[in-house]
Structures are given as C-alpha cells and as structure tokens.
Protein backbone atom coordinates (compact mmCIF):
# COMPACT_ATOMS: atom_id res chain seq x y z
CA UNK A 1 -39.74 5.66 -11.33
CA UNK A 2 -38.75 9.48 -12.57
CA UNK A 3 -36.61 9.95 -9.07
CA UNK A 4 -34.90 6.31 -9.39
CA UNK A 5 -34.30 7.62 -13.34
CA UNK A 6 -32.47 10.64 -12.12
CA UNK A 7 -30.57 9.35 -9.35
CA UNK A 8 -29.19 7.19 -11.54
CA UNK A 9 -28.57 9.84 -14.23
CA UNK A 10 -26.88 11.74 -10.99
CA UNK A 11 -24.90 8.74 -9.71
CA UNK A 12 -23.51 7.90 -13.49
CA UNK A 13 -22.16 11.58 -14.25
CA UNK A 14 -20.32 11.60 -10.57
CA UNK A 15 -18.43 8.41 -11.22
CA UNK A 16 -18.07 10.17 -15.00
CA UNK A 17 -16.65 13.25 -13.39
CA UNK A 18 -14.23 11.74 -11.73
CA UNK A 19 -12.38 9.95 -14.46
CA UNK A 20 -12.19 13.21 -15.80
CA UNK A 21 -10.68 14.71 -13.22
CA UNK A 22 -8.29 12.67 -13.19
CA UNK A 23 -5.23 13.13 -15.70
CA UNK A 24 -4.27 9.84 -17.89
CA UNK A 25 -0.68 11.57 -19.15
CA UNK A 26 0.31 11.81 -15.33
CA UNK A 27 -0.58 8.49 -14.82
CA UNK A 28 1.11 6.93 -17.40
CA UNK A 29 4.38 8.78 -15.83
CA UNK A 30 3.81 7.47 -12.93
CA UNK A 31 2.94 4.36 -13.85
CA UNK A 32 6.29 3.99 -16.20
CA UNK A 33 8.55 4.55 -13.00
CA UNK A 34 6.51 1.67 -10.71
CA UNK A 35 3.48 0.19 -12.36
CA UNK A 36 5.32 -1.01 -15.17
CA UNK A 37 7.58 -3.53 -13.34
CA UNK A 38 5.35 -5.73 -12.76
CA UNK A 39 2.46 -4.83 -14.77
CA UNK A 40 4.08 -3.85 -17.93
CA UNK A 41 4.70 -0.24 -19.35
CA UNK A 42 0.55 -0.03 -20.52
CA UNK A 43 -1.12 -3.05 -18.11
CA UNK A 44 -0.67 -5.43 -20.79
CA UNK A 45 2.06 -7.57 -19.66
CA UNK A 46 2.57 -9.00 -16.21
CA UNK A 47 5.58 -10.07 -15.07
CA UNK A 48 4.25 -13.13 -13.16
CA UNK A 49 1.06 -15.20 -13.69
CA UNK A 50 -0.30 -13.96 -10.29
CA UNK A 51 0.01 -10.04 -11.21
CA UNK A 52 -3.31 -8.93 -13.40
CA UNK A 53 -3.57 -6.84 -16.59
CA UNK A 54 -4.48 -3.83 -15.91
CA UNK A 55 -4.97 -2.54 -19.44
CA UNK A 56 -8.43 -1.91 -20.02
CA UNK A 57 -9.74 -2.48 -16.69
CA UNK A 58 -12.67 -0.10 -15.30
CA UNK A 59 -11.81 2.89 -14.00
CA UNK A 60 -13.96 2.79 -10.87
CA UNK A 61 -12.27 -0.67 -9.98
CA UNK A 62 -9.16 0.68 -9.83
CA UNK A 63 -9.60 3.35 -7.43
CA UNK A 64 -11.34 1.08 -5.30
CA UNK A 65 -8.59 -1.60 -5.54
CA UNK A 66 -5.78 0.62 -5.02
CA UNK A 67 -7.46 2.56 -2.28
CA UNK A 68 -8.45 -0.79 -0.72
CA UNK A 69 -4.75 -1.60 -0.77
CA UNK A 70 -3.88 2.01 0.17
CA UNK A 71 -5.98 1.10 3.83
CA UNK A 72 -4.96 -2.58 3.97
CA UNK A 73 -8.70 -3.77 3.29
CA UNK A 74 -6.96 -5.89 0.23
CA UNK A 75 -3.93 -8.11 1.44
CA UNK A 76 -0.58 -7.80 -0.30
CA UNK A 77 2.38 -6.83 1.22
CA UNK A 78 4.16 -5.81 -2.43
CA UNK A 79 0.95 -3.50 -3.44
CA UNK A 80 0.57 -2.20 0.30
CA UNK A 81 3.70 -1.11 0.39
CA UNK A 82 3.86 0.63 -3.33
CA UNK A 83 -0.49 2.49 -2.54
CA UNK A 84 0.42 3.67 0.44
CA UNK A 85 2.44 6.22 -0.46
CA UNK A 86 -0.23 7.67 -3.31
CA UNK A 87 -2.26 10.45 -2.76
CA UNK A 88 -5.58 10.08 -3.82
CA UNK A 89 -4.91 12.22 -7.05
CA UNK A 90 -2.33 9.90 -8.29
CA UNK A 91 -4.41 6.78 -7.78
CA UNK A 92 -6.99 8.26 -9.89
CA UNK A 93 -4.11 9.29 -12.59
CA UNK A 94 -3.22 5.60 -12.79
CA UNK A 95 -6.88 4.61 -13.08
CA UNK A 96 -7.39 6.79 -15.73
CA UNK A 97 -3.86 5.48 -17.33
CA UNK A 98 -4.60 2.18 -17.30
CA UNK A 99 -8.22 2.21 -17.79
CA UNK A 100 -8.30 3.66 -21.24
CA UNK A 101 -5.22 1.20 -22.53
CA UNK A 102 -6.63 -1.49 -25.21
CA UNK A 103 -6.20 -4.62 -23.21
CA UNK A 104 -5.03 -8.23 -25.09
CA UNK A 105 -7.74 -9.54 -23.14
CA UNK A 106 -10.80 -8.49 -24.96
CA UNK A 107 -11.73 -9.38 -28.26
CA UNK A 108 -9.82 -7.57 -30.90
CA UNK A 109 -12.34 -7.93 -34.04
C-alpha cells in the first residue's frame, strides 16, 4: 500500500512538472497567430460547432491530443496539418495556454 502511495505521489509531480515546464505566455503567442482562428483568441469561442473549447481543458489532454494529431493517431486533415509542424515544446506552451483559461463551460458561481 506505502509503494502504490508513492508511485502515485511520483507519477502526480511528473505530469505536475511538466506543465511547469512548459511556458503559458509563449503559448498564448502562438496560439493568437493559429489557435485562435478557429478556436478563439483564449479557447472560448469556436468558430464552428464541430471545433471544441479549449479553454479550461486539462493540460495532460492536450499534449496527448495534439501529439496524437502530431503522429496521425487522431484523424483530421485541418489539425494534422497545423501539429505537425510543432515541436514538442510548443505543444506543451499551448497546453499550458489554454489549460489555465476560465472556460464558459464550467459553472461560473
């Protein structure tokens, strides 16, 4: 029970560590000059019904989805296109961007 308490302990502060590496101000640059388009200058506002909000999305899930689309295991030619040319510093950038946006999707109390 201790070992499965510090593996996860070990496991959280990786995935921790790496949205800290990464650098929200340099995603939201980057995200200004392509994201926004279609996703709206902070992931709030889509440009079609069948583009998401980003805003406020987990971090982890947006490095996986952008890599995914980065080595075609997610299908979309429009996406493909714009992940393949990131590096896998300025994925995490926009992850960390979008990820810590307020999204219009949660509760606002």
């Amino acid at each position: 029970m201790k070992r499965l308490l510090i593996l996860g302990l070990a496991l959280g502060g990786a995935f921790a560590a790496n949205a800290f590496a990464a650098n929200a101000e340099n995603g939201k640059a980057k995200a200004a000059q392509i994201c926004a388009a279609c996703h709206g200058p902070d992931g709030n506002k889509p440009s079609a019904p069948d583009q998401p909000i980003l805003a406020g999305q987990h971090y982890d899930y947006l490095v996986r989805a952008l890599t995914d689309y980065k080595n075609g295991r997610r299908n979309n030619p429009i996406m493909k296109g714009f992940a393949a040319q990131l590096s896998k510093q300025e994925i995490e950038d926009r992850a960390a961007w979008f990820s810590s946006q307020k999204s219009r999707l949660h509760d606002q109390r």
